[in-house]
N, C-alpha and C. Protein backbone atom coordinates (compact mmCIF):
# COMPACT_ATOMS: atom_id res chain seq x y z
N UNK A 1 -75.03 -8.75 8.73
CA UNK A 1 -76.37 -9.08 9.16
C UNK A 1 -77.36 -8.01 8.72
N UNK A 2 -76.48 -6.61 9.19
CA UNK A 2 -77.85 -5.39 8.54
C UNK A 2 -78.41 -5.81 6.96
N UNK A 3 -76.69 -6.20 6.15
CA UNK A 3 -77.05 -6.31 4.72
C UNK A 3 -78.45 -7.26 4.21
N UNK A 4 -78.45 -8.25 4.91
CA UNK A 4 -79.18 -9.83 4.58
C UNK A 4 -80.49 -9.49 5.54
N UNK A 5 -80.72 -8.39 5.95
CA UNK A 5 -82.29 -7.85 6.23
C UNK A 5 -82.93 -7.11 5.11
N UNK A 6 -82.21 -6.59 3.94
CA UNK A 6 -82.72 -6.30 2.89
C UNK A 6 -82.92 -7.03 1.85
N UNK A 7 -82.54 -7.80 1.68
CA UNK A 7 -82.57 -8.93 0.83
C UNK A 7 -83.67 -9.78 0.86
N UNK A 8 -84.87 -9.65 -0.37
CA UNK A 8 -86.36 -10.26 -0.15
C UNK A 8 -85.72 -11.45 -0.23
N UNK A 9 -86.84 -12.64 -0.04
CA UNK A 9 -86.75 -13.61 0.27
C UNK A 9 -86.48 -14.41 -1.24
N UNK A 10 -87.37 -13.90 -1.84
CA UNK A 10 -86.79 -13.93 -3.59
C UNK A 10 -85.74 -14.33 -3.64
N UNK A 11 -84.83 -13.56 -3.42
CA UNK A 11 -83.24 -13.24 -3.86
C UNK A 11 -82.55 -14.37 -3.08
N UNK A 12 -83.21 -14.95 -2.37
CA UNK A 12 -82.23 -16.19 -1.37
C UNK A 12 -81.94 -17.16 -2.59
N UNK A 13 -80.91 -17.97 -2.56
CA UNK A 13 -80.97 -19.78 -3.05
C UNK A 13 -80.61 -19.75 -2.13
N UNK A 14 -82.29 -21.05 -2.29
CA UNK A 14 -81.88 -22.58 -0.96
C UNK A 14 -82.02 -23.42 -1.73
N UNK A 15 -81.47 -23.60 -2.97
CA UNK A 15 -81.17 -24.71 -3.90
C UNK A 15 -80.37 -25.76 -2.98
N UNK A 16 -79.51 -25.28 -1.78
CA UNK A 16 -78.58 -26.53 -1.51
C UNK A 16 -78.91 -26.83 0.01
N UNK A 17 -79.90 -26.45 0.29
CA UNK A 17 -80.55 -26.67 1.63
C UNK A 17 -81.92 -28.03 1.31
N UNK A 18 -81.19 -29.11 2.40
CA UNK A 18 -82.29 -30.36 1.85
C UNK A 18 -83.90 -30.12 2.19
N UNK A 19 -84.68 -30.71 1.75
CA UNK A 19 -85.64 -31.00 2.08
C UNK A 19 -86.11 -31.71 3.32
N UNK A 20 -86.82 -31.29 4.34
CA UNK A 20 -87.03 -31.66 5.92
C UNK A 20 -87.96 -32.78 5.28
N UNK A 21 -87.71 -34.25 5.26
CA UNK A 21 -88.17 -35.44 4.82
C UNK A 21 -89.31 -36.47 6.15
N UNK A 22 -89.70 -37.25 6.29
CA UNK A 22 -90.59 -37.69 7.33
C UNK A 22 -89.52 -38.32 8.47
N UNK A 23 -88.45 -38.61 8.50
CA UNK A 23 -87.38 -39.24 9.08
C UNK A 23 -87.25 -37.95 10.03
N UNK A 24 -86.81 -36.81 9.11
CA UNK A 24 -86.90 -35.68 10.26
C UNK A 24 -87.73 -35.21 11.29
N UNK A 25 -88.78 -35.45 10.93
CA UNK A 25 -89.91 -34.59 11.83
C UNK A 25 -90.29 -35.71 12.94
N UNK A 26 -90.26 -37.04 12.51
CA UNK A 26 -89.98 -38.64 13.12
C UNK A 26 -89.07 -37.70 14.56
N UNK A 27 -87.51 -37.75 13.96
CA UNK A 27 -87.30 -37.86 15.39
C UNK A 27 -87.04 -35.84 16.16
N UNK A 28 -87.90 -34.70 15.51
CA UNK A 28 -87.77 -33.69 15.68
C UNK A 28 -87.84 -33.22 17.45
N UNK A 29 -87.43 -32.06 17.78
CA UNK A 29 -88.41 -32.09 18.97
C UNK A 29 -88.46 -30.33 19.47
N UNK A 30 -89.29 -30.36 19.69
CA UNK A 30 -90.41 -28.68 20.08
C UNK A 30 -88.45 -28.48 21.21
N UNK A 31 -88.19 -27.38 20.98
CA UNK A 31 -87.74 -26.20 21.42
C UNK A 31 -87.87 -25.15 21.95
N UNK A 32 -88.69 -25.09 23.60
CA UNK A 32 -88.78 -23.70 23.69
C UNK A 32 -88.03 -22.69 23.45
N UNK A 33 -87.78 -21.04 23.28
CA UNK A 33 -87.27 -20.25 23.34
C UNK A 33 -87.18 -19.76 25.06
N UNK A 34 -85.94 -19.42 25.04
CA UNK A 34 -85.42 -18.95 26.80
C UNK A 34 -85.78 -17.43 26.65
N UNK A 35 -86.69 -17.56 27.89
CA UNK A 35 -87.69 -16.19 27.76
C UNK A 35 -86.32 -15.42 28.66
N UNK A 36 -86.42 -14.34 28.92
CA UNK A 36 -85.50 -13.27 29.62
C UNK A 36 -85.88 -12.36 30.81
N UNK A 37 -85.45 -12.28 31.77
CA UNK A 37 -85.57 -11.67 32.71
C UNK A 37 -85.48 -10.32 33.02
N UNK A 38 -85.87 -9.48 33.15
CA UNK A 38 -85.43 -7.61 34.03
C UNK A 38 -85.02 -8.16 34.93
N UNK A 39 -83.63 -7.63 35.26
CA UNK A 39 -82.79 -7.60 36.54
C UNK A 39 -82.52 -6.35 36.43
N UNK A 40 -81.82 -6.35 37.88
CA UNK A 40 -80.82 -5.26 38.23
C UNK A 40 -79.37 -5.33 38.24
N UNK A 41 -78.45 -5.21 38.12
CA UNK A 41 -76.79 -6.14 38.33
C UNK A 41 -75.93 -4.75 38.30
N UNK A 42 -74.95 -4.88 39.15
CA UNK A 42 -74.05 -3.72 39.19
C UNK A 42 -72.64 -4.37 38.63
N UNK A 43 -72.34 -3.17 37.78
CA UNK A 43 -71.41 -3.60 37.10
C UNK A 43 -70.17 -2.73 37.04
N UNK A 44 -69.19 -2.96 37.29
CA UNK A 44 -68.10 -1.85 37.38
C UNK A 44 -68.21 -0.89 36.06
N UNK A 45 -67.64 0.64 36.21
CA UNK A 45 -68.56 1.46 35.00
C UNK A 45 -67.36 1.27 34.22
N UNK A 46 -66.40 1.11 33.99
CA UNK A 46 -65.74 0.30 32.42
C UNK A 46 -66.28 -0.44 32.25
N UNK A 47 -66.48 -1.18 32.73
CA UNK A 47 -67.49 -2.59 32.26
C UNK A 47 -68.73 -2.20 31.18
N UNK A 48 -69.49 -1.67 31.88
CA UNK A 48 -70.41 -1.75 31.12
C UNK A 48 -70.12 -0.53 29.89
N UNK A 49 -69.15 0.90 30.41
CA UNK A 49 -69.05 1.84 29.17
C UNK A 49 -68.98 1.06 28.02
N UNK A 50 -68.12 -0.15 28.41
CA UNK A 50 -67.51 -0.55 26.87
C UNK A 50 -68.35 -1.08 26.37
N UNK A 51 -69.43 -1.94 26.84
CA UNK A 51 -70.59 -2.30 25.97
C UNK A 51 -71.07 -1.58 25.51
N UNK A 52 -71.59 -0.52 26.02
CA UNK A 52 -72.20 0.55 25.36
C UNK A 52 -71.96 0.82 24.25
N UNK A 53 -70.27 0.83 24.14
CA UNK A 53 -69.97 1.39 23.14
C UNK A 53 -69.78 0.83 22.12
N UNK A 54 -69.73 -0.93 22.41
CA UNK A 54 -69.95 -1.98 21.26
C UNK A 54 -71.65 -1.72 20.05
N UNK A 55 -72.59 -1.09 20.73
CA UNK A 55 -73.92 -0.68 20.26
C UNK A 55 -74.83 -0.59 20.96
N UNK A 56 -76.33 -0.32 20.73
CA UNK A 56 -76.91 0.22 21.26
C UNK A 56 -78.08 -1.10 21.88
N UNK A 57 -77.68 -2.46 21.24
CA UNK A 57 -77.87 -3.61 21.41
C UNK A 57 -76.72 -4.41 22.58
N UNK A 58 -76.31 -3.45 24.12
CA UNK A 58 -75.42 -3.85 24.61
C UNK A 58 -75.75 -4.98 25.58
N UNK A 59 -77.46 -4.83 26.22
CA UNK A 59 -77.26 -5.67 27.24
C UNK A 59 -77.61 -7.00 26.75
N UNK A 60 -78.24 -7.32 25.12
CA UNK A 60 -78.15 -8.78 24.41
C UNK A 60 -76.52 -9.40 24.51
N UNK A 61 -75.63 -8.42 24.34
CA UNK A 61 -74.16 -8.67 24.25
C UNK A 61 -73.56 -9.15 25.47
N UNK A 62 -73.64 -8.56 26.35
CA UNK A 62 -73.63 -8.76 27.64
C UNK A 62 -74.22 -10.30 28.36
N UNK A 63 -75.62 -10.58 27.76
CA UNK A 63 -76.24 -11.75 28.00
C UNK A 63 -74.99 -12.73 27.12
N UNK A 64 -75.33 -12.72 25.83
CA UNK A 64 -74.27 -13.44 25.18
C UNK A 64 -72.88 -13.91 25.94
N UNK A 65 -72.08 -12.95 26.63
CA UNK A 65 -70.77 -13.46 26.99
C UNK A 65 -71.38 -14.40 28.18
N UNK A 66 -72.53 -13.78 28.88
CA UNK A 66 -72.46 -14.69 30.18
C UNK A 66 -72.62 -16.11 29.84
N UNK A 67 -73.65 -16.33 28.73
CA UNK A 67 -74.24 -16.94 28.54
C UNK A 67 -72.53 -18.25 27.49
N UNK A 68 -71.79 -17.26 26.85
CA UNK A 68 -70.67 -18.13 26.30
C UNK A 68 -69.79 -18.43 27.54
N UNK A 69 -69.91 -17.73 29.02
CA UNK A 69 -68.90 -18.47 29.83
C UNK A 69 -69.61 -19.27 30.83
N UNK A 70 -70.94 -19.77 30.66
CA UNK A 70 -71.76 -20.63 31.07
C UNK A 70 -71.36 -21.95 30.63
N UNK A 71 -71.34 -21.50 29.14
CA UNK A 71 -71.39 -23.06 28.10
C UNK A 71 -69.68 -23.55 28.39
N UNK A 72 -68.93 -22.57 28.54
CA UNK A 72 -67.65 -23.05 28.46
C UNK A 72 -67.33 -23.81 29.68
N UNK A 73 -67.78 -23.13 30.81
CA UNK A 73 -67.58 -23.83 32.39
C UNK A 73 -68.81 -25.24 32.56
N UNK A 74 -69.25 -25.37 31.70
CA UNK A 74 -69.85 -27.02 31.32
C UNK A 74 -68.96 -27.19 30.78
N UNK A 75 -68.06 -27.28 30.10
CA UNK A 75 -67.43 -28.03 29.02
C UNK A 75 -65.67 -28.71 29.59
N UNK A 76 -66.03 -28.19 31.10
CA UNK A 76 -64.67 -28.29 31.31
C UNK A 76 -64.16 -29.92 31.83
């Protein structure tokens, strides 16, 4: 991901990416983005060391798992 932040837009092919046609936008639909909250949450301190130590981007990571054992406990 770091790599493909340097990479101008130039340098992309979207030769094989279709064209968004009137059929699409026909049946499209607006998407908000899920805004995010400041909390507080206590977390046992392994718990969270180890995120930490995954990067400095830990509590997006953190959101992420909750957020993958959300989708999974729908799915059951």
């Amino acid at each position: 991901m770091k790599k493909s932040k340097n990479i101008p837009d130039s340098a992309i092919d979207t030769s094989d990416i279709p064209k968004l046609d009137d059929h699409f936008w026909e049946t499209a639909k607006m998407v908000k983005p899920i805004t995010k909250k400041a909390i507080s949450i206590c977390l046992d301190s392994d718990v969270l060391e180890w995120f930490k130590n995954q990067g400095k981007d830990y509590e997006s990571m953190i959101n992420t798992v909750v957020r993958s054992y959300i989708n999974h406990q729908e799915h059951l």
